[in-house]
C-alpha atoms as a PDB file:
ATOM      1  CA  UNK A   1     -64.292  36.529  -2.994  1.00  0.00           C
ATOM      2  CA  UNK A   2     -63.214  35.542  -6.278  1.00  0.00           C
ATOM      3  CA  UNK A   3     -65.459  33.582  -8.803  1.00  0.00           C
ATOM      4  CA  UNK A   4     -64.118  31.892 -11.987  1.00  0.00           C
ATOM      5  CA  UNK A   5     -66.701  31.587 -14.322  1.00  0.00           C
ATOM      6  CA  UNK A   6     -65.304  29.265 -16.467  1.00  0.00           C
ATOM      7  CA  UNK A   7     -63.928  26.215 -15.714  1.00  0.00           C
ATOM      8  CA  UNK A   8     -63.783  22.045 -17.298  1.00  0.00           C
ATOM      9  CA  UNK A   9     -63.181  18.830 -16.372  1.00  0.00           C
ATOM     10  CA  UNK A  10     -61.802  16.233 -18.256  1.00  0.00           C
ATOM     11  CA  UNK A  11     -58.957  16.371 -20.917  1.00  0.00           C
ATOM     12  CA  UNK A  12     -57.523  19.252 -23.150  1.00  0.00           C
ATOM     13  CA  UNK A  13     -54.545  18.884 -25.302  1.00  0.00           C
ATOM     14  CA  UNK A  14     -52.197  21.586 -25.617  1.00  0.00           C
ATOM     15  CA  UNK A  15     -51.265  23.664 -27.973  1.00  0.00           C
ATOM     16  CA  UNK A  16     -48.300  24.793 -26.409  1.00  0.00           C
ATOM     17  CA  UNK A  17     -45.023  24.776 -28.276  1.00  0.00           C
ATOM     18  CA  UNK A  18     -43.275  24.022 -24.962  1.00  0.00           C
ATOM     19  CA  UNK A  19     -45.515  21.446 -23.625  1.00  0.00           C
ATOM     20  CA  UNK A  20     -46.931  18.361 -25.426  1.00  0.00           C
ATOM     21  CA  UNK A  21     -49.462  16.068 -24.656  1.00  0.00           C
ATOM     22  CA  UNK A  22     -53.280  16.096 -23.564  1.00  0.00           C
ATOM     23  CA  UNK A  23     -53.551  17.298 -19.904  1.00  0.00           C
ATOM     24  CA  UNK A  24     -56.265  15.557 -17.630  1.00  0.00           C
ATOM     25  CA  UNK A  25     -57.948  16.510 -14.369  1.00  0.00           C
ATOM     26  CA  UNK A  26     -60.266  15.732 -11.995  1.00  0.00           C
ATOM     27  CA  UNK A  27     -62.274  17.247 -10.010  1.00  0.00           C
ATOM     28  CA  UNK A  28     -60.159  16.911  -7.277  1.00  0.00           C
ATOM     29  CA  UNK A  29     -58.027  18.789  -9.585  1.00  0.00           C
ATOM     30  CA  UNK A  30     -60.008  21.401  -9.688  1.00  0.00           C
ATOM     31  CA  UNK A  31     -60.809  22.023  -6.134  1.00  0.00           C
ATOM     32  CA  UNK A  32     -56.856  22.200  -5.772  1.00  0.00           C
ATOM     33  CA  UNK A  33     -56.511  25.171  -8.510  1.00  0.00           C
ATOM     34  CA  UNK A  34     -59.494  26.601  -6.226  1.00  0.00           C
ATOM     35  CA  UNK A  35     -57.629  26.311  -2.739  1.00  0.00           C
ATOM     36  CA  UNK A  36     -54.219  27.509  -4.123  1.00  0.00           C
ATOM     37  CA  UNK A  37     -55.288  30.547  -6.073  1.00  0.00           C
ATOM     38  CA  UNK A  38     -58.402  31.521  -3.306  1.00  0.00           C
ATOM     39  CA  UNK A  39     -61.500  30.632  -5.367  1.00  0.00           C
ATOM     40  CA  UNK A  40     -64.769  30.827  -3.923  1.00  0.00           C
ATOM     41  CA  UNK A  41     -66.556  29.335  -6.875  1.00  0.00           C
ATOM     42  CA  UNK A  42     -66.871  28.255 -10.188  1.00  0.00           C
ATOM     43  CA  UNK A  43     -68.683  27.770 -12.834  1.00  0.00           C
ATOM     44  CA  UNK A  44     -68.106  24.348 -14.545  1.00  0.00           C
ATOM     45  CA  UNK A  45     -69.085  24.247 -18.002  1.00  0.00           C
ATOM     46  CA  UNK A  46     -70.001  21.054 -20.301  1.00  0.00           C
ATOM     47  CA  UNK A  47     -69.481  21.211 -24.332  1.00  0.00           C
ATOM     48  CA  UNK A  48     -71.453  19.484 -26.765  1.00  0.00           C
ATOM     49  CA  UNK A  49     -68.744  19.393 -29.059  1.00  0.00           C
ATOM     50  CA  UNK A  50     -66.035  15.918 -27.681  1.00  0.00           C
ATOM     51  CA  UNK A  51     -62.898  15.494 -29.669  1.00  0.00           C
ATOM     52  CA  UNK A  52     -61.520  11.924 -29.026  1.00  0.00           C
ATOM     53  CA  UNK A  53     -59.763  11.979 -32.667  1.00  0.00           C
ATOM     54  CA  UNK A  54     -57.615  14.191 -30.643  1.00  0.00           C
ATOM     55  CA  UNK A  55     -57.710  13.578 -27.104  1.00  0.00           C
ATOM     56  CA  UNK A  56     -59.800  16.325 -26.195  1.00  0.00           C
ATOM     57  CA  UNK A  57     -62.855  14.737 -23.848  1.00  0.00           C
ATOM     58  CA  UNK A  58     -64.349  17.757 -21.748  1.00  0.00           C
ATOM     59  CA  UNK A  59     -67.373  16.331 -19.609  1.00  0.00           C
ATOM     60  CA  UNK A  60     -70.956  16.166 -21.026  1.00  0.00           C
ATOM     61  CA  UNK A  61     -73.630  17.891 -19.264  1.00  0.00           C
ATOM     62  CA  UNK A  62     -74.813  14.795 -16.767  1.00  0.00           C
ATOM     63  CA  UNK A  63     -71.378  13.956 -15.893  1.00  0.00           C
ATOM     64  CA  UNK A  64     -70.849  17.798 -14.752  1.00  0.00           C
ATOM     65  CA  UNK A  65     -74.607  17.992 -13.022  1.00  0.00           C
ATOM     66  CA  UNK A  66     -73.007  14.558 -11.366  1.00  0.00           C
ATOM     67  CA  UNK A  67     -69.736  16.390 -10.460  1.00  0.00           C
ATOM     68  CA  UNK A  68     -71.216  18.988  -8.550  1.00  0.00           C
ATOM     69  CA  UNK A  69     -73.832  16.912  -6.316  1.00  0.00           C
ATOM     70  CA  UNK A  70     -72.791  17.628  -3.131  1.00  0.00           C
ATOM     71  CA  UNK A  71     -70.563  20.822  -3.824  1.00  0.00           C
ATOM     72  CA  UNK A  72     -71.982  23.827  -2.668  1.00  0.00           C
ATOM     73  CA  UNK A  73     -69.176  25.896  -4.631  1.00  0.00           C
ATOM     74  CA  UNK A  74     -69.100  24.109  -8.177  1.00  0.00           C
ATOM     75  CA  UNK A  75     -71.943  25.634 -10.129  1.00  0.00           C
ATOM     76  CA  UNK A  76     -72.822  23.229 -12.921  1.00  0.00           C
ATOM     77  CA  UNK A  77     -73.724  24.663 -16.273  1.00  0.00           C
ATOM     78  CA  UNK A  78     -75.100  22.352 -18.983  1.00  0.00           C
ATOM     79  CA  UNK A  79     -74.613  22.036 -22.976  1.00  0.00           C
ATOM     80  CA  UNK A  80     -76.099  19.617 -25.754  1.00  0.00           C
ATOM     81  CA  UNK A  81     -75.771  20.167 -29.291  1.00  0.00           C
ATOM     82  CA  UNK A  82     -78.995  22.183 -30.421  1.00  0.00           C
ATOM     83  CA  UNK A  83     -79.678  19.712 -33.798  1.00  0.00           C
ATOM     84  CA  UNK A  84     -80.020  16.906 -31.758  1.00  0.00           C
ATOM     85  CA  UNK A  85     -83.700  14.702 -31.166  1.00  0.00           C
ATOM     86  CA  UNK A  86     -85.411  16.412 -28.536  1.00  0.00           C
ATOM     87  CA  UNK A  87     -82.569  19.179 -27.709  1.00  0.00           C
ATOM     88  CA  UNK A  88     -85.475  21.466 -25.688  1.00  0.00           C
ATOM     89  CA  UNK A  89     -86.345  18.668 -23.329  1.00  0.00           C
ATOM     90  CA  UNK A  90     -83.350  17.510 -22.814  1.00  0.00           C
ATOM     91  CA  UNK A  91     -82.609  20.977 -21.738  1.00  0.00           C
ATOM     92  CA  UNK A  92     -85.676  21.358 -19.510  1.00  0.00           C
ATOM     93  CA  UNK A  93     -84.544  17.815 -17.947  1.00  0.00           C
ATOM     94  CA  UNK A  94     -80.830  19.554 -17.146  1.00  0.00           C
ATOM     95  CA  UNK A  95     -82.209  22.329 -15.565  1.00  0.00           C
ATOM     96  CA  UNK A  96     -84.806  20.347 -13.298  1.00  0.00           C
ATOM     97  CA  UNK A  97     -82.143  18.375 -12.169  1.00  0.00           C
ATOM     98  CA  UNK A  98     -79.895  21.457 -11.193  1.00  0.00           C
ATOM     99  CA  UNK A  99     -78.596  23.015 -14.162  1.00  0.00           C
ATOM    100  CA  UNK A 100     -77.867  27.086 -13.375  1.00  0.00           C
ATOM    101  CA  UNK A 101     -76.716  28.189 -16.926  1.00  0.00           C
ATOM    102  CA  UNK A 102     -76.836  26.928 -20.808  1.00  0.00           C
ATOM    103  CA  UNK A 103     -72.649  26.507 -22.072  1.00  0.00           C
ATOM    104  CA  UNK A 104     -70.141  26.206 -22.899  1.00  0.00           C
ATOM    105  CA  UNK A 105     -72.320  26.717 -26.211  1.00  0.00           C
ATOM    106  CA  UNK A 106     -69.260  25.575 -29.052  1.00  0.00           C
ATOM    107  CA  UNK A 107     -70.852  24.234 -32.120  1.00  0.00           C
ATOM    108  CA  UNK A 108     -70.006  24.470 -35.378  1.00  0.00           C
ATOM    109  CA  UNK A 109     -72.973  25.940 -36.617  1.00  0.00           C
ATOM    110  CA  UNK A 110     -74.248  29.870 -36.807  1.00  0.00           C
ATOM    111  CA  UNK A 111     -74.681  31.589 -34.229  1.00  0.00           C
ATOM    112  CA  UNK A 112     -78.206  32.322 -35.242  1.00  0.00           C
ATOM    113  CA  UNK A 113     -78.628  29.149 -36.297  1.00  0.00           C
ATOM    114  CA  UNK A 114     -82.652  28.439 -35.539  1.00  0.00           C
ATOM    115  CA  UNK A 115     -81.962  25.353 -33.284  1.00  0.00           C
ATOM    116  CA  UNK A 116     -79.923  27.468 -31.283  1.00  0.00           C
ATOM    117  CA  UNK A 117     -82.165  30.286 -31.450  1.00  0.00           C
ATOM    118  CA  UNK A 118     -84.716  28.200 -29.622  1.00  0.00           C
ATOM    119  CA  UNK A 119     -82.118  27.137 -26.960  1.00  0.00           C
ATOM    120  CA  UNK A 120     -81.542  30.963 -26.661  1.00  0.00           C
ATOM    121  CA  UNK A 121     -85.747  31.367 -26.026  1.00  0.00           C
ATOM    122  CA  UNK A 122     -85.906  28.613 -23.869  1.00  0.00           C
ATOM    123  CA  UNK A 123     -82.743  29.478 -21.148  1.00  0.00           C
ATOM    124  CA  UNK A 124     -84.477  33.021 -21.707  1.00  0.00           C
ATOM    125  CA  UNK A 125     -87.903  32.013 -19.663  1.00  0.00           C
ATOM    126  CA  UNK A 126     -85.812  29.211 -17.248  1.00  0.00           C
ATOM    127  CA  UNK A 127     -83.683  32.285 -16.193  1.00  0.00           C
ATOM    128  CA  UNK A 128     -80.059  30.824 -17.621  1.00  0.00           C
ATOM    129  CA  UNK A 129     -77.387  32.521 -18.660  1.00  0.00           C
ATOM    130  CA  UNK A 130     -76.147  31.262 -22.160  1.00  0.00           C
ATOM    131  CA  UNK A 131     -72.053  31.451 -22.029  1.00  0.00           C
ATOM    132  CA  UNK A 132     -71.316  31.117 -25.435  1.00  0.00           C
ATOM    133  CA  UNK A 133     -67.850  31.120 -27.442  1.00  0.00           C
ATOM    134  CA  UNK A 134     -67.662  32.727 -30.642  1.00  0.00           C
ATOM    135  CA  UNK A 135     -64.565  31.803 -33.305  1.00  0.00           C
ATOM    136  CA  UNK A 136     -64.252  31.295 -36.933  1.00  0.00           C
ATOM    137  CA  UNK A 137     -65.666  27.832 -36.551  1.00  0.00           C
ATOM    138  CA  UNK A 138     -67.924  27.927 -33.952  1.00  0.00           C
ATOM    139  CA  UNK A 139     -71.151  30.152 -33.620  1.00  0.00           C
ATOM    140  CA  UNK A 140     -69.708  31.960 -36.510  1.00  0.00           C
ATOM    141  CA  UNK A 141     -70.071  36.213 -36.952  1.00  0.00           C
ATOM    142  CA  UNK A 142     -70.664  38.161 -34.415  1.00  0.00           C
ATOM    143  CA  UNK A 143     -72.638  40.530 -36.072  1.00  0.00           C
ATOM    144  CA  UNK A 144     -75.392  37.683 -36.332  1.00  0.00           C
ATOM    145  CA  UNK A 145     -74.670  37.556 -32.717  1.00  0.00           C
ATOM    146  CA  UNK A 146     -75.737  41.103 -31.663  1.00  0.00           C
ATOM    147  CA  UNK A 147     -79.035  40.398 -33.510  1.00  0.00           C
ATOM    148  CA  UNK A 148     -79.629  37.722 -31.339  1.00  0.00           C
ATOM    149  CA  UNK A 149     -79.164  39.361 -28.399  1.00  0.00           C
ATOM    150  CA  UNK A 150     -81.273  42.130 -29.577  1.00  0.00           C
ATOM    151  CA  UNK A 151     -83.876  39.469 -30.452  1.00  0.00           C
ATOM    152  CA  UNK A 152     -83.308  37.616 -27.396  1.00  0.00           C
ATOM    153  CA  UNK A 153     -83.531  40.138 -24.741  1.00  0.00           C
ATOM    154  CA  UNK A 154     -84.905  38.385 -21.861  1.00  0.00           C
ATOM    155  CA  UNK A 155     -81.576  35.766 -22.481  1.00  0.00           C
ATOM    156  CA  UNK A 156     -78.525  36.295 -20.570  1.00  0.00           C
ATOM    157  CA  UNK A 157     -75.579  36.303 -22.884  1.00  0.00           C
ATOM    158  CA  UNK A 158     -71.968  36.085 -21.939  1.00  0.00           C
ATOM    159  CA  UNK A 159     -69.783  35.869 -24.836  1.00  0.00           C
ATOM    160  CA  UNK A 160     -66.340  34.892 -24.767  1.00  0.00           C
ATOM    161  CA  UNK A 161     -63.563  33.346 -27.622  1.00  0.00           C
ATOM    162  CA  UNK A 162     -61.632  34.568 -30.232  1.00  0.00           C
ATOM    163  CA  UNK A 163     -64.310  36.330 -32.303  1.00  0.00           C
ATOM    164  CA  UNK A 164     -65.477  38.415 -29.996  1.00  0.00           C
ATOM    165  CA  UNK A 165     -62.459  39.338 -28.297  1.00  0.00           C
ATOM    166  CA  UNK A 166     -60.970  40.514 -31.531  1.00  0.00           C
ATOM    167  CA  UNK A 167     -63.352  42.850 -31.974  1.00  0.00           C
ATOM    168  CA  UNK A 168     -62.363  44.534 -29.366  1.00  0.00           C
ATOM    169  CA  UNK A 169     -60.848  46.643 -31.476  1.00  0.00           C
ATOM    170  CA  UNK A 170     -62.589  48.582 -34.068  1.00  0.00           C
ATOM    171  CA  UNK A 171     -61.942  47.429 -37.586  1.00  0.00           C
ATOM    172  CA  UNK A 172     -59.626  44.445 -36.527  1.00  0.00           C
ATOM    173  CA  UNK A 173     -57.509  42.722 -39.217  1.00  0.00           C
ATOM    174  CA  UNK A 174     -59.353  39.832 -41.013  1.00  0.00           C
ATOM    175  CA  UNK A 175     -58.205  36.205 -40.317  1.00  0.00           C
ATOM    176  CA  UNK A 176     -56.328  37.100 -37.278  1.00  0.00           C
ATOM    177  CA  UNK A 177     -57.681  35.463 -33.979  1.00  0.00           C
ATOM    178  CA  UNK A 178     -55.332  37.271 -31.571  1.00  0.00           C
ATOM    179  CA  UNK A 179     -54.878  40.658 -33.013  1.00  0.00           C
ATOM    180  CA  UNK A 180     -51.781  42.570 -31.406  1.00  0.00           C
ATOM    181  CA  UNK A 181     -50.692  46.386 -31.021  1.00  0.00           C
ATOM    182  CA  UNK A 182     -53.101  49.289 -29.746  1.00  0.00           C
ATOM    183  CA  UNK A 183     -56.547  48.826 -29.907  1.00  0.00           C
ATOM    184  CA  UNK A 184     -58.390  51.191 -31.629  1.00  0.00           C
ATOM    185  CA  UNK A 185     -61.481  52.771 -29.777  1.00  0.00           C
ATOM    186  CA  UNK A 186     -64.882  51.841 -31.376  1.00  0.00           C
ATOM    187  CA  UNK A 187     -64.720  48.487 -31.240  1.00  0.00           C
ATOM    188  CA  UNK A 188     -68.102  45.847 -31.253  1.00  0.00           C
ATOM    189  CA  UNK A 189     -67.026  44.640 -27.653  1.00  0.00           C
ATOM    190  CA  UNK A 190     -67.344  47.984 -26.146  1.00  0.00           C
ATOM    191  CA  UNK A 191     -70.084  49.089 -27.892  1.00  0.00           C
ATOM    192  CA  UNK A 192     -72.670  45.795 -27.520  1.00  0.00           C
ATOM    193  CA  UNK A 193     -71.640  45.926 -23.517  1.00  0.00           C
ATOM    194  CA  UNK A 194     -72.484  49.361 -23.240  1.00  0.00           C
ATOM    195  CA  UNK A 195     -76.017  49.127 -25.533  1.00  0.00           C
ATOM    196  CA  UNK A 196     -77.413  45.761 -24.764  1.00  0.00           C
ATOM    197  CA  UNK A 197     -78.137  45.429 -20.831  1.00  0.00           C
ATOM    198  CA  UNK A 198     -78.435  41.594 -21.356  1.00  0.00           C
ATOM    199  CA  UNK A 199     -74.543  40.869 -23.033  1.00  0.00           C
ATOM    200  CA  UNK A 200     -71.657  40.367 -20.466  1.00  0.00           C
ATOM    201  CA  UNK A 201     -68.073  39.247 -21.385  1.00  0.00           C
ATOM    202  CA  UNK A 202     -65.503  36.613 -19.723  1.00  0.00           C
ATOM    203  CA  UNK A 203     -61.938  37.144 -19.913  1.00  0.00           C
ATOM    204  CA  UNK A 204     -61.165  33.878 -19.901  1.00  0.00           C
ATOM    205  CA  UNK A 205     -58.207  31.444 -21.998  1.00  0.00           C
ATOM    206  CA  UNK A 206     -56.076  33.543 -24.200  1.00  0.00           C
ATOM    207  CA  UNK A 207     -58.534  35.493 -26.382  1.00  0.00           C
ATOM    208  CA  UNK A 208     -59.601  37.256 -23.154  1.00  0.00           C
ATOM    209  CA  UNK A 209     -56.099  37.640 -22.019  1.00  0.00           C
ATOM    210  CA  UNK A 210     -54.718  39.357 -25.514  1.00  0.00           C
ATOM    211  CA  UNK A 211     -57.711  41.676 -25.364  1.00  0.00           C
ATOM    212  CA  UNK A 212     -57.009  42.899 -22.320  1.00  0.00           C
ATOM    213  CA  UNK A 213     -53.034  42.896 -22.699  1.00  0.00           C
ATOM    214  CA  UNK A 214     -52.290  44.807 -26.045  1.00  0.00           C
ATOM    215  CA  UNK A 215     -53.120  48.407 -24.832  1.00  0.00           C
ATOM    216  CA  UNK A 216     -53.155  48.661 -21.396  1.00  0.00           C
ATOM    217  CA  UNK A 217     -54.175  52.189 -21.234  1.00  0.00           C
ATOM    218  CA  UNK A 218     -57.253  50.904 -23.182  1.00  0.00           C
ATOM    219  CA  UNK A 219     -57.654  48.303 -21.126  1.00  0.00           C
ATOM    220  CA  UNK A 220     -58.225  50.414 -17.757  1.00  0.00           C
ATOM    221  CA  UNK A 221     -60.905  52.707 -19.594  1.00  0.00           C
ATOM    222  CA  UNK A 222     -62.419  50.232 -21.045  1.00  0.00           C
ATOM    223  CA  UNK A 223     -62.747  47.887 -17.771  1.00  0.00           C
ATOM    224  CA  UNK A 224     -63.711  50.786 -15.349  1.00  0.00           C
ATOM    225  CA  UNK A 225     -66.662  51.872 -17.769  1.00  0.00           C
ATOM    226  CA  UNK A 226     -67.839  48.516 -18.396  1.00  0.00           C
ATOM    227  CA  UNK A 227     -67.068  47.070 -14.729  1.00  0.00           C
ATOM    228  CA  UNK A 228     -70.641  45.905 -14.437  1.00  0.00           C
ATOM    229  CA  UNK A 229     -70.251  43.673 -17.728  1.00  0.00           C
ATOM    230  CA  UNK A 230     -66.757  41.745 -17.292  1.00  0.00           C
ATOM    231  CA  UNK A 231     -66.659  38.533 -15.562  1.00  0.00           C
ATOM    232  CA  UNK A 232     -63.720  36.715 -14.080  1.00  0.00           C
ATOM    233  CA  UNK A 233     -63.143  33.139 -16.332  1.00  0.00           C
ATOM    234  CA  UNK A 234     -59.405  31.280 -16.924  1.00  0.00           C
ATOM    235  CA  UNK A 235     -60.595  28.041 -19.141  1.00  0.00           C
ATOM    236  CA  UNK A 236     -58.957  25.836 -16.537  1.00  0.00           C
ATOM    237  CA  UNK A 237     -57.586  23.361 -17.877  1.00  0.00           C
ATOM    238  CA  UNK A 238     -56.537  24.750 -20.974  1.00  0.00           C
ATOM    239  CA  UNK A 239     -52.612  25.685 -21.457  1.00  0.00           C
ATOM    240  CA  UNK A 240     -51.675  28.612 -22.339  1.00  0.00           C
ATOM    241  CA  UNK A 241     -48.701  29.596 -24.819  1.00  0.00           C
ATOM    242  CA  UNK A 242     -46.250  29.892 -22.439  1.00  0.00           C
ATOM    243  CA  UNK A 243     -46.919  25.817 -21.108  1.00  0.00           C
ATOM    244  CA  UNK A 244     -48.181  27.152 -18.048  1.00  0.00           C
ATOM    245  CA  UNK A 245     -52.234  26.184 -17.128  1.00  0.00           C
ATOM    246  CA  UNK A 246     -54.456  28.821 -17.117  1.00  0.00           C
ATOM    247  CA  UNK A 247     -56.523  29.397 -13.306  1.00  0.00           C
ATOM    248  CA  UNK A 248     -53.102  28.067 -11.779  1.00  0.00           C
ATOM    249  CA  UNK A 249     -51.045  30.249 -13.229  1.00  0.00           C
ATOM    250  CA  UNK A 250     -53.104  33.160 -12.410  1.00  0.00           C
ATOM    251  CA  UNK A 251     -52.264  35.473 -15.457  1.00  0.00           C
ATOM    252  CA  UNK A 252     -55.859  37.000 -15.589  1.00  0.00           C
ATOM    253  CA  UNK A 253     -55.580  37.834 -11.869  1.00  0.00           C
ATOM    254  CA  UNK A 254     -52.104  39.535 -12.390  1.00  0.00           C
ATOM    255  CA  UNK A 255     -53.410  41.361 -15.421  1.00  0.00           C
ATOM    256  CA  UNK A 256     -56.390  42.926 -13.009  1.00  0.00           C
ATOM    257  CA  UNK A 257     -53.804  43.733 -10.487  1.00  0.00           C
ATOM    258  CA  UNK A 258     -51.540  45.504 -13.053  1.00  0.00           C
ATOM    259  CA  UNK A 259     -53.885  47.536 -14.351  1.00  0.00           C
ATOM    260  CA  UNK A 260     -54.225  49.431 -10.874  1.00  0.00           C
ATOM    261  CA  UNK A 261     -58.214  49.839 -11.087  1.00  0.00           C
ATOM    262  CA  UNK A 262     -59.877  50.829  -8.836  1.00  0.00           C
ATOM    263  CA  UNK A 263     -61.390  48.555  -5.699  1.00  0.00           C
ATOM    264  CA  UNK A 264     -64.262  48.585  -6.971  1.00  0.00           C
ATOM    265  CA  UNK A 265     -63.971  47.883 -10.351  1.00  0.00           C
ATOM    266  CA  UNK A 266     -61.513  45.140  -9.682  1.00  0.00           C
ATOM    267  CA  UNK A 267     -64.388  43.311  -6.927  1.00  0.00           C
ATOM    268  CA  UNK A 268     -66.905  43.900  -9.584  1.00  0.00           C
ATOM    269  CA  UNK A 269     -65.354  41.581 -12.109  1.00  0.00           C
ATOM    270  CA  UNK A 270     -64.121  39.247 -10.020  1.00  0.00           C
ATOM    271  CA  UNK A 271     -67.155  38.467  -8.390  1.00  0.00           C
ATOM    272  CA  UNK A 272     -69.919  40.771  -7.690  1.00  0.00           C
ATOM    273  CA  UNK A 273     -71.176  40.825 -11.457  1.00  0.00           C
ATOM    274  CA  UNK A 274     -71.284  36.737 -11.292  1.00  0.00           C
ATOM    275  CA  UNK A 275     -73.330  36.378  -8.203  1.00  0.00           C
ATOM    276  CA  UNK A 276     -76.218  39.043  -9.360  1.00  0.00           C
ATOM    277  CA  UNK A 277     -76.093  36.921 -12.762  1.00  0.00           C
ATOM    278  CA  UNK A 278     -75.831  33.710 -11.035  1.00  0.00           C
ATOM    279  CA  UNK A 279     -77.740  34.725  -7.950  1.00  0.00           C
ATOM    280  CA  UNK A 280     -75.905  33.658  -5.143  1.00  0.00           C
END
């Protein structure tokens, strides 16, 4: 089985320096990535944050719950922006109507911002995971981040995105999203997985990806002792550097593979860690 825990709808541009354009897909789309690569599941993610200016329109929270009537393998996850009128019942509503998880939380605020901090309470006592990306401009420091979690204990956390992944290594250079070279042990990402039972990690787009593919001797260690904490994620539709589309392409799956781990480390990540959190 093979769950991707991270997945859109809608339109992306990429950033590519070999492909141009904004890249659009349906959920037909989707279910073909699914059938060609072998995946059982997803998780489909809404964003509160919509960038027309630039052709970016990933689908708001109803239009995913809407997407995934009917589909017994696309898990619908739901996001508003925290600041808005009535953000908690809104929430609530989300979640009545079939709503497993809280993300993809991007907004450019704090990450312990106190709007979001009562998101965070609420998804806490609803039992939804929070899948939360952390970069430079959104949900900013992960320091701030760890509190919460600490704070928020009863909250499922996965964090994924440039500013975690970074830290992957300790004492990472500042202003550099995708660090390269070895990674030096003592990093914040091993350390919060190990020490807070209630923070998982996606591997998902290219921060995940870089982590994972600058040391591979790293990599292994750090992936068999934190099996129970990595989930499987691509950021389909996203593009990656190379102008190929992430899920499709299946670069996280080949990283797994190359890294020669063990069965059961590899079926861990892939899957079994998602269904306890998502409780299928």
């Amino acid at each position: 089985m093979i769950i991707d825990v991270h997945t859109h709808l809608g339109s992306v541009r990429s950033y590519s320096p070999v492909l141009k354009g904004v890249i659009t897909v349906s959920k037909d789309d989707l279910k073909e990535y699914m059938n060609a690569v072998g995946v059982d599941y997803v998780v489909l993610l809404s964003t509160p944050e919509l960038r027309p200016d630039i052709g970016e329109n990933i689908y708001d929270a109803w239009k995913v719950l809407d997407a995934c009537r009917g589909e017994h393998n696309l898990i619908p996850f739901c996001s508003i922006n925290p600041t808005v009128e009535d953000a908690l019942e809104t929430v609530e509503r989300l979640y009545e109507e079939g709503a497993r998880g809280f993300g993809e939380h991007k907004v450019r605020l704090r990450v312990d911002h106190p709007s979001s901090k009562a998101i965070y309470e609420l998804c806490g006592r609803l039992g939804m995971p929070v899948l939360l990306h952390i970069d430079r401009g959104h949900n900013m420091d992960i320091h701030a981040f760890i509190e919460v979690a600490k704070t928020h204990s009863n909250t499922v956390f996965i964090a994924h995105g440039p500013g975690w992944w970074r830290e992957i290594s300790a004492n990472p250079p500042p202003d550099v999203d995708y660090p390269k070279g070895p990674v030096k042990p003592g990093g914040l990402v091993e350390k919060t997985l190990k020490e807070l039972p209630n923070v998982y990690a996606d591997i998902s787009a290219t921060s995940g990806l870089n982590a994972l593919s600058r040391d591979l001797g790293y990599s292994r260690r750090f992936l068999r002792e934190c099996r129970d904490k990595i989930l499987y994620g691509t950021d389909f539709p996203c593009i990656c550097d190379y102008g190929d589309q992430y899920g499709p392409n299946r670069r996280h799956l080949k990283l797994l593979r190359k890294l020669e781990l063990e069965e059961e480390v590899y079926e861990a990540i892939i899957h079994r860690n998602a269904e306890r959190i998502l409780k299928l």
